[in-house]
C-alpha atoms as a PDB file:
ATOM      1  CA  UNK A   1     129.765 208.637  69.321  1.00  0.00           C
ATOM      2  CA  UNK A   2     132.606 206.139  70.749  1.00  0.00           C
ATOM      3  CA  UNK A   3     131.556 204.058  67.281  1.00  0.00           C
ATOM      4  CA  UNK A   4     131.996 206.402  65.261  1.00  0.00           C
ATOM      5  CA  UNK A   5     135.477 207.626  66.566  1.00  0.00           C
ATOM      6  CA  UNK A   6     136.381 203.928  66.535  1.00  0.00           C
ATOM      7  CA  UNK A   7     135.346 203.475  62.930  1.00  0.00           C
ATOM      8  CA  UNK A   8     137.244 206.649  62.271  1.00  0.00           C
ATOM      9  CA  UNK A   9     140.539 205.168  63.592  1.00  0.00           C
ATOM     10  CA  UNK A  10     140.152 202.028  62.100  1.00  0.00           C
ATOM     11  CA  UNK A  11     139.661 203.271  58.462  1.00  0.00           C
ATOM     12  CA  UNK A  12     142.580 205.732  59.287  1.00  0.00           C
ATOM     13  CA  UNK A  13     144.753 202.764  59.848  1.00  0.00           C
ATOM     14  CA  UNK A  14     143.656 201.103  56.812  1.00  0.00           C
ATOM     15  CA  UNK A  15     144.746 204.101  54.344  1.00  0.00           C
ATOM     16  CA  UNK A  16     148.239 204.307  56.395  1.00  0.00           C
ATOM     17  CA  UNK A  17     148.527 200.621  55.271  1.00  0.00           C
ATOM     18  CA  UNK A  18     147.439 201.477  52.048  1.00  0.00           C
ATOM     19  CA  UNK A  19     149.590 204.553  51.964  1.00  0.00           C
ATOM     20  CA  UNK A  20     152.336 202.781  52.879  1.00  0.00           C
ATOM     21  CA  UNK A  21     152.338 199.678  50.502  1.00  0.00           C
ATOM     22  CA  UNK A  22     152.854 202.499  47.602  1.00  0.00           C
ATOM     23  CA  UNK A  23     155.633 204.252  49.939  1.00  0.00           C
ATOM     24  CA  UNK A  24     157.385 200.060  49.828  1.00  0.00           C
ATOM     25  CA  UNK A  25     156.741 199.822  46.111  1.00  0.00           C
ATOM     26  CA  UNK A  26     158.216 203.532  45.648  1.00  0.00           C
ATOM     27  CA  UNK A  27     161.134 202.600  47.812  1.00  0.00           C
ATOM     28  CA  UNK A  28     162.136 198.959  46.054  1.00  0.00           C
ATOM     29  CA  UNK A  29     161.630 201.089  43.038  1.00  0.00           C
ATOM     30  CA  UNK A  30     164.773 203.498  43.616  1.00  0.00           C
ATOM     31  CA  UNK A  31     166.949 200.407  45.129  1.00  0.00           C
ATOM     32  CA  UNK A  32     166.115 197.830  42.606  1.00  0.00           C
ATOM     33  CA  UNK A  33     165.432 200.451  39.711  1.00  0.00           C
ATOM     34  CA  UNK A  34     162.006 200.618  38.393  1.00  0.00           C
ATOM     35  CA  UNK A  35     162.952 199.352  34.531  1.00  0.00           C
ATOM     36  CA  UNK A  36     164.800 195.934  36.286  1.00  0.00           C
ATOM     37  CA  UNK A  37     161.201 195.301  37.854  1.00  0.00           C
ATOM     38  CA  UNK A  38     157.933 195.358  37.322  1.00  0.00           C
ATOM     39  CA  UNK A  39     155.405 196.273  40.076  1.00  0.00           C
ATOM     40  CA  UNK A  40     151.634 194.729  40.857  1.00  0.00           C
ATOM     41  CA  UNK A  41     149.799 195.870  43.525  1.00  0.00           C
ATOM     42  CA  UNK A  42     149.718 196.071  47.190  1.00  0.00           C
ATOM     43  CA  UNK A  43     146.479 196.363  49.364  1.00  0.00           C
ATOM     44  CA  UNK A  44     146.452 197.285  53.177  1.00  0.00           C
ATOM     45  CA  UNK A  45     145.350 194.055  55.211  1.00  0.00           C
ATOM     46  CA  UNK A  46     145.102 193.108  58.918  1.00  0.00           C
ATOM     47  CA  UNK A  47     147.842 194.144  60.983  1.00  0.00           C
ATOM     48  CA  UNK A  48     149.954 195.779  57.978  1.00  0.00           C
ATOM     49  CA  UNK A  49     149.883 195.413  54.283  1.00  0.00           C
ATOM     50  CA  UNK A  50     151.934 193.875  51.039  1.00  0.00           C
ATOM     51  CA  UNK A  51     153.108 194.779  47.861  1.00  0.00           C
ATOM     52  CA  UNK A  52     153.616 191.758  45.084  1.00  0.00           C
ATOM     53  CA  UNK A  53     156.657 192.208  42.860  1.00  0.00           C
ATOM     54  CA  UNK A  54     158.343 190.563  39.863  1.00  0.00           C
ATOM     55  CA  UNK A  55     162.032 191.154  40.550  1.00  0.00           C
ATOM     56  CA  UNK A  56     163.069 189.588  37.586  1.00  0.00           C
ATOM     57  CA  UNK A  57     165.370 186.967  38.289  1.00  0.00           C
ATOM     58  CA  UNK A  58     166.888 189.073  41.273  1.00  0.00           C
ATOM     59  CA  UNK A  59     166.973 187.351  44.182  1.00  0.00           C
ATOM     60  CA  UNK A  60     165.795 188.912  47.515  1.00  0.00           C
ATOM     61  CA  UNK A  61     165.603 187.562  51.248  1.00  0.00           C
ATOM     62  CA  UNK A  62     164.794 188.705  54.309  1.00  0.00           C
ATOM     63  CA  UNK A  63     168.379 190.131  54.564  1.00  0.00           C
ATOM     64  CA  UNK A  64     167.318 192.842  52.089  1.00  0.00           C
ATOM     65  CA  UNK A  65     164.030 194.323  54.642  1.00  0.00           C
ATOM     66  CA  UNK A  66     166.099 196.164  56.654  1.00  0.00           C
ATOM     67  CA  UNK A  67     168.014 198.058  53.571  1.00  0.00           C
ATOM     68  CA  UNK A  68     164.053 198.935  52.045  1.00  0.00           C
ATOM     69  CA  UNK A  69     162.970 199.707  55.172  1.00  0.00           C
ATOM     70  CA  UNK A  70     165.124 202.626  55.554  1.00  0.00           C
ATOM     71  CA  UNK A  71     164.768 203.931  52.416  1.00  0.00           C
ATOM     72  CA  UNK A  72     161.181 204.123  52.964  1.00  0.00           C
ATOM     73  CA  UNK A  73     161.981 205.985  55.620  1.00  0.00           C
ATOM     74  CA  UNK A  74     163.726 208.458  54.706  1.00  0.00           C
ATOM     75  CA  UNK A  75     161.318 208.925  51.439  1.00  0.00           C
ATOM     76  CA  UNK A  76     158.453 209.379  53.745  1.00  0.00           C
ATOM     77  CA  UNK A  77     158.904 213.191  54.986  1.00  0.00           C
ATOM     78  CA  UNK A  78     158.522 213.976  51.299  1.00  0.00           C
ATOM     79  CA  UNK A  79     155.208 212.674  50.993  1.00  0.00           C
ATOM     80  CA  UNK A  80     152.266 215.405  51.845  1.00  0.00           C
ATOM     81  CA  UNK A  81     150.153 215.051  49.105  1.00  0.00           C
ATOM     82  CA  UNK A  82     148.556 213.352  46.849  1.00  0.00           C
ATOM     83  CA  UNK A  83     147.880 214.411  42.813  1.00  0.00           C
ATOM     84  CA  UNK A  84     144.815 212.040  41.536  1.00  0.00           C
ATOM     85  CA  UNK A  85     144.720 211.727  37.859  1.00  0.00           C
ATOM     86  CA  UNK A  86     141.964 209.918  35.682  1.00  0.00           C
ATOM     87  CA  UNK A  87     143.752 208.428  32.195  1.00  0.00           C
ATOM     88  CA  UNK A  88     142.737 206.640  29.543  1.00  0.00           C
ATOM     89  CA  UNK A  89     143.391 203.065  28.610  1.00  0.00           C
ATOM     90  CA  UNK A  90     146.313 203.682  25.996  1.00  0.00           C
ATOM     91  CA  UNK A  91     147.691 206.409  28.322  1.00  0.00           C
ATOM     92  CA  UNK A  92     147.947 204.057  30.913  1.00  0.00           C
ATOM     93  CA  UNK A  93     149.155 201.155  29.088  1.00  0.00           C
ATOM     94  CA  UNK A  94     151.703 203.305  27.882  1.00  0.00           C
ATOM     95  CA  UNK A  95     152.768 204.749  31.377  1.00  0.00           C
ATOM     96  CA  UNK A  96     152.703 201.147  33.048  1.00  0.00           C
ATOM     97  CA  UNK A  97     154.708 198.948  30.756  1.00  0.00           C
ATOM     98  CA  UNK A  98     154.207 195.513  32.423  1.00  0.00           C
ATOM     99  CA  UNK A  99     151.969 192.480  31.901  1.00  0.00           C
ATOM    100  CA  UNK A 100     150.610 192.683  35.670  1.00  0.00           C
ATOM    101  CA  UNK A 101     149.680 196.387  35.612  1.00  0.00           C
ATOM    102  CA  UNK A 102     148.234 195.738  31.857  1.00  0.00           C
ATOM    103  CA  UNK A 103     146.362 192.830  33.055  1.00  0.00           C
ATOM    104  CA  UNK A 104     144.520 195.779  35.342  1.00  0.00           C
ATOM    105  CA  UNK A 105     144.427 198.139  33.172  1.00  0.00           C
ATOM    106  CA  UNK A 106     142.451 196.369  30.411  1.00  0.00           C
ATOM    107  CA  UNK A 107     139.796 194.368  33.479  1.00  0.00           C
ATOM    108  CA  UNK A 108     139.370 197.773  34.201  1.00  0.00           C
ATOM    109  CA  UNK A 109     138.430 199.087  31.367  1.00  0.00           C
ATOM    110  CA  UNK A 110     136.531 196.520  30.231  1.00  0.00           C
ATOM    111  CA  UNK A 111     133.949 196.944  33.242  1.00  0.00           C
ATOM    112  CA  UNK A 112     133.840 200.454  31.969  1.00  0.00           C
ATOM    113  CA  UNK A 113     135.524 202.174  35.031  1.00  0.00           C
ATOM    114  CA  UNK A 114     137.446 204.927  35.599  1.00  0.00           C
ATOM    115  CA  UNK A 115     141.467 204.244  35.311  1.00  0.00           C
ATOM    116  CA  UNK A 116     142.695 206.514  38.333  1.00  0.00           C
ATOM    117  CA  UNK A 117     146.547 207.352  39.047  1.00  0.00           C
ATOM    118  CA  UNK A 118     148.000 208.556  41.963  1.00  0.00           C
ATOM    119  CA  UNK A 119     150.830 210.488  42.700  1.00  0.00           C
ATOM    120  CA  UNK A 120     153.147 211.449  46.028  1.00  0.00           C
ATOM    121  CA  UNK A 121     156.582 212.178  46.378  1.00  0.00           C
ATOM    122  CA  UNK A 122     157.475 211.516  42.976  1.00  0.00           C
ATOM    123  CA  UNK A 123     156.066 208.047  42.542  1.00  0.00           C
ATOM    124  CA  UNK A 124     152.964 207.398  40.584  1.00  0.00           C
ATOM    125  CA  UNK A 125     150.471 203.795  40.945  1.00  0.00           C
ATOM    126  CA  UNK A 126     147.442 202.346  39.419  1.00  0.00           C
ATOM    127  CA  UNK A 127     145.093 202.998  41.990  1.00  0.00           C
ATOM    128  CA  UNK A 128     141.862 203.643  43.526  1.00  0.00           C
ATOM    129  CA  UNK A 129     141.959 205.664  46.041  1.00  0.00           C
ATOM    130  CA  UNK A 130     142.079 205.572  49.727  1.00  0.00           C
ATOM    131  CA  UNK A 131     145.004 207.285  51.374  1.00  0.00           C
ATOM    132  CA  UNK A 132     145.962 209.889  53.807  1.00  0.00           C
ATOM    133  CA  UNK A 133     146.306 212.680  52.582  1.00  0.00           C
ATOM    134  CA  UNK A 134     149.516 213.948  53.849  1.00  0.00           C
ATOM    135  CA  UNK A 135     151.400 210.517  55.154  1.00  0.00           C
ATOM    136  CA  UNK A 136     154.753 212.664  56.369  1.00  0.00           C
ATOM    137  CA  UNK A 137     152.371 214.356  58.739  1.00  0.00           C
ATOM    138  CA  UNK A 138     149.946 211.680  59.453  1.00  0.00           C
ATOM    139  CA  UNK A 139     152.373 208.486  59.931  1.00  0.00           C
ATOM    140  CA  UNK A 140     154.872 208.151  62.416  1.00  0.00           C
ATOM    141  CA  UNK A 141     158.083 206.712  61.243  1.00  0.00           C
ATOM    142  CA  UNK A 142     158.145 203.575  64.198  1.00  0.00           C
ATOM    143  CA  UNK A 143     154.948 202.824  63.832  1.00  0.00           C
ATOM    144  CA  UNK A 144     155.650 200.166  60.846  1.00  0.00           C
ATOM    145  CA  UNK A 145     158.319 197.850  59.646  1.00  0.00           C
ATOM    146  CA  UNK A 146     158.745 195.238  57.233  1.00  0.00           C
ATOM    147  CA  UNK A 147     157.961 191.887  58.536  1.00  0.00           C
ATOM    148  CA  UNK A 148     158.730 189.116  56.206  1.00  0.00           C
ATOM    149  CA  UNK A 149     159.408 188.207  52.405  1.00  0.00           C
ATOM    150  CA  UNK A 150     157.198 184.835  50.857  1.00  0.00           C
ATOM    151  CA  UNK A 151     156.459 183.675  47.388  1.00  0.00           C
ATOM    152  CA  UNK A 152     152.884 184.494  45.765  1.00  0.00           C
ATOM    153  CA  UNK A 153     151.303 183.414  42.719  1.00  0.00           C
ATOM    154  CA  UNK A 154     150.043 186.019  40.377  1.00  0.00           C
ATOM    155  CA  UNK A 155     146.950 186.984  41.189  1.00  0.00           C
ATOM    156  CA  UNK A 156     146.526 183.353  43.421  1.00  0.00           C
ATOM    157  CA  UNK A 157     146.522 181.601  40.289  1.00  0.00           C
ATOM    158  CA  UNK A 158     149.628 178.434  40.708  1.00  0.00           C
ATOM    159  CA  UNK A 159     149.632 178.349  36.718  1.00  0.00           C
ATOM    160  CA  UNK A 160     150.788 182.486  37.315  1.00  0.00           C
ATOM    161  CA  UNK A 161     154.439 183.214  37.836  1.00  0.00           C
ATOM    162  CA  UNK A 162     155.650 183.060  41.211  1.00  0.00           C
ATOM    163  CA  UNK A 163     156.353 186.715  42.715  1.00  0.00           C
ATOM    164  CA  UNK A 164     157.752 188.254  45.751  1.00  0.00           C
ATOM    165  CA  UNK A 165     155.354 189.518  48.479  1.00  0.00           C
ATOM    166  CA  UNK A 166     156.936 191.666  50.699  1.00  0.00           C
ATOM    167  CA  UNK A 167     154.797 191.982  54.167  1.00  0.00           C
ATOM    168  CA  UNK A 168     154.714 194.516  56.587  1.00  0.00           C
ATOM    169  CA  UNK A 169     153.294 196.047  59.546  1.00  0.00           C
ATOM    170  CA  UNK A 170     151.985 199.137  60.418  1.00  0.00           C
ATOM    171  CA  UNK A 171     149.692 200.214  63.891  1.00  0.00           C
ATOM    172  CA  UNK A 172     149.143 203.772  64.895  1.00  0.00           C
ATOM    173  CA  UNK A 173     152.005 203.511  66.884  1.00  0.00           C
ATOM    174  CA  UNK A 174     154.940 202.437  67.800  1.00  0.00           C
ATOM    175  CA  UNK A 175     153.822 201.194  71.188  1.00  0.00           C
ATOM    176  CA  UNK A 176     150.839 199.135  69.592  1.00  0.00           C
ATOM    177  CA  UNK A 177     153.231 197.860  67.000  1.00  0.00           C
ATOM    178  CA  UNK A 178     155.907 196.791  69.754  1.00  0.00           C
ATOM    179  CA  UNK A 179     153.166 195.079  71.292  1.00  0.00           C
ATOM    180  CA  UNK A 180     151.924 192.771  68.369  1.00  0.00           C
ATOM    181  CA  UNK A 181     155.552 191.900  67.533  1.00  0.00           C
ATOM    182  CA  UNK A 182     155.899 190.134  71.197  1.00  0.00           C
ATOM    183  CA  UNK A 183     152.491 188.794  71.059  1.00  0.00           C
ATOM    184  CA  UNK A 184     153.226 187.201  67.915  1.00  0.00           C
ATOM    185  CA  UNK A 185     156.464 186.378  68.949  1.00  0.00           C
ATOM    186  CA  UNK A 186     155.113 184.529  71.906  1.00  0.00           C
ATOM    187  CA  UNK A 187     152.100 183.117  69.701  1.00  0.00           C
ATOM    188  CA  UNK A 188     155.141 181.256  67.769  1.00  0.00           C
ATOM    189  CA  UNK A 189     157.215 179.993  70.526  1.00  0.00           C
ATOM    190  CA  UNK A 190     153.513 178.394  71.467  1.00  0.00           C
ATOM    191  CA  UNK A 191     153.072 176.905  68.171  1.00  0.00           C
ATOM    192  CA  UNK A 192     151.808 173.174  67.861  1.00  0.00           C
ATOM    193  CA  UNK A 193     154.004 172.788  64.955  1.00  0.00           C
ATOM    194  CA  UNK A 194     156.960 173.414  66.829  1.00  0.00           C
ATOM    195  CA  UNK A 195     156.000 171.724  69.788  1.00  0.00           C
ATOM    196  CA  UNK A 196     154.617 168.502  68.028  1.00  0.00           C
ATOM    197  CA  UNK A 197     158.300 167.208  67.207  1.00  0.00           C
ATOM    198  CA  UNK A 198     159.565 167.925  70.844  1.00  0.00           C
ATOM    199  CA  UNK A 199     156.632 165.914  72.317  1.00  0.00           C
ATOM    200  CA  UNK A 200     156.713 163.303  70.219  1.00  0.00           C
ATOM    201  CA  UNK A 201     161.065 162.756  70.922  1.00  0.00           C
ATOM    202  CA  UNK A 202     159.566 163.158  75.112  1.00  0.00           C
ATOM    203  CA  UNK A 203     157.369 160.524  74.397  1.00  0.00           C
ATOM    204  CA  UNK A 204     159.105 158.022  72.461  1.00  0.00           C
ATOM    205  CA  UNK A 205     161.595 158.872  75.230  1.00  0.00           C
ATOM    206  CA  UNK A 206     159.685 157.942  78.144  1.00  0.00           C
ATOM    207  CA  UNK A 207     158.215 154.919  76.403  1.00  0.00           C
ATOM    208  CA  UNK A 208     161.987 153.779  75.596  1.00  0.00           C
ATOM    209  CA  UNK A 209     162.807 154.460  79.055  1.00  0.00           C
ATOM    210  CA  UNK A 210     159.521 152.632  80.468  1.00  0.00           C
ATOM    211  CA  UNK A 211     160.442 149.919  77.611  1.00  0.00           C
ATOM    212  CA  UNK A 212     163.932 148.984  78.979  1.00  0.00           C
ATOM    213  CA  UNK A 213     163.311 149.128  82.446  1.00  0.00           C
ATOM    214  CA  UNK A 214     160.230 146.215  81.778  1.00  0.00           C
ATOM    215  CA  UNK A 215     162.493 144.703  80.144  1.00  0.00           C
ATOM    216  CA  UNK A 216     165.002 144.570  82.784  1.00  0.00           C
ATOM    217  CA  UNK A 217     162.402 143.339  85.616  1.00  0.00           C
ATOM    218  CA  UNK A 218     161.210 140.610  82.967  1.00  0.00           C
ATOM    219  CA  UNK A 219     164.826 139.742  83.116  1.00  0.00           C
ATOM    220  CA  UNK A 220     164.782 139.380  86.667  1.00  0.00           C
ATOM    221  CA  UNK A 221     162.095 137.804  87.350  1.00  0.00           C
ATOM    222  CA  UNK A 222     163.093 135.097  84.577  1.00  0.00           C
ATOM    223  CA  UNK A 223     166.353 134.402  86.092  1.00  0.00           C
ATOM    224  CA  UNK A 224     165.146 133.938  89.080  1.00  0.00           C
ATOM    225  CA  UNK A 225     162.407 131.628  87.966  1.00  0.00           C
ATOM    226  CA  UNK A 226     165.370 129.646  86.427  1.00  0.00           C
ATOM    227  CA  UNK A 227     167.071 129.516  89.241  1.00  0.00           C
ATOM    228  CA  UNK A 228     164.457 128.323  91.774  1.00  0.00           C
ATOM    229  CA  UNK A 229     163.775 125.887  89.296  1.00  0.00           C
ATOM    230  CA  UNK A 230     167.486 124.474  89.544  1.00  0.00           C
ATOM    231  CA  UNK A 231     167.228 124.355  93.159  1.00  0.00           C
ATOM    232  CA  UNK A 232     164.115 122.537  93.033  1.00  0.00           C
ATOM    233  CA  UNK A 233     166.028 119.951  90.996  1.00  0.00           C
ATOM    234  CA  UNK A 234     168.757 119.674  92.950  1.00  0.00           C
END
């Protein structure tokens, strides 16, 4: 029974990812405007979830998370449901007018599978499935925030166009979300890459200061080799 409810949880979590890399897309959508772009896909993954854009040209940092971030906030009390919608190929093709969406659309077809919409809150993706069903009810609004920005191949391919990922987080809430942020926080301040350099400068220093002072007891001891020497000849 504990399983179960555990299982429950964790493939809750995963459609509030899910859910929520449609509500980013949706949101960079009315900021950037959606015929400037051209959208990809976003999947839920460990600890959060991403959505892959072409921004055409527009450039976007980690300056700009904060802006998107609230938008998708204050998008997400108007999204309680969900309208599913099975198309055809030239529907969809039609609907989605970009090469990354067509790219989908026609592997899709051409394994003779269903091409699904979905729709909440006005926006509409290429998708599967696997959401909550009403995300204003089901996901709080501190329980996620956008993490980071990094550059991604198309579809992992480095002959593919380079897009924008935007990451972010999401937990159930806000309190298990607080708590990765410091762990990962701490996790970076403890990271070999970062503390390689430092030792390495300690080292060299000690070894320069180890160095010098040899050198001045060599120095000593020389000069007064030298000078018993002298005396000897004297």
């Amino acid at each position: 029974m504990k399983m179960d409810k555990k299982n429950d949880k964790s493939e809750k979590l995963s459609k509030a990812r899910h859910t929520l890399a449609h509500l980013l897309a949706a949101s960079v959508g009315e900021i950037y405007k959606f015929d400037k772009i051209k959208l990809t896909l976003g999947p839920a993954i460990e600890n959060g979830f991403y959505y892959d854009i072409d921004f055409c040209g527009e450039k976007i940092t980690d300056a700009n998370l904060k802006k998107i971030e609230d938008v998708m906030r204050k998008k997400l009390p108007k999204w309680t449901e969900w309208e599913h919608k099975e198309i055809n190929k030239e529907e969809a093709l039609k609907f989605f007018k970009n090469e990354y969406k067509a790219e989908l659309i026609n592997e899709i077809a051409e394994r003779g599978e269903k091409i699904t919409t979905y729709t909440c809150g006005g926006f509409t993706d290429l998708c599967r499935g696997g959401h909550l069903e009403n995300p204003a009810k089901e996901i709080s609004p501190d329980s996620f925030k956008l993490d980071r920005i990094a550059g991604a191949y198309w579809r992992g391919n480095e002959k593919n166009k380079m897009l924008t990922r935007i990451y972010g987080l999401a937990f159930n809430t806000k309190a298990e979300l607080d708590a990765y942020i410091i762990q990962k926080e701490e996790a970076e301040k403890r990271d070999h890459k970062k503390l390689g350099p430092a030792m390495v400068c300690l080292h060299f220093l000690v070894w320069l200061d180890l160095g010098y002072q040899c050198f001045c007891l060599k120095a000593e001891q020389l000069s007064e080799s030298w000078k018993n020497l002298y005396e000897k000849k004297k």
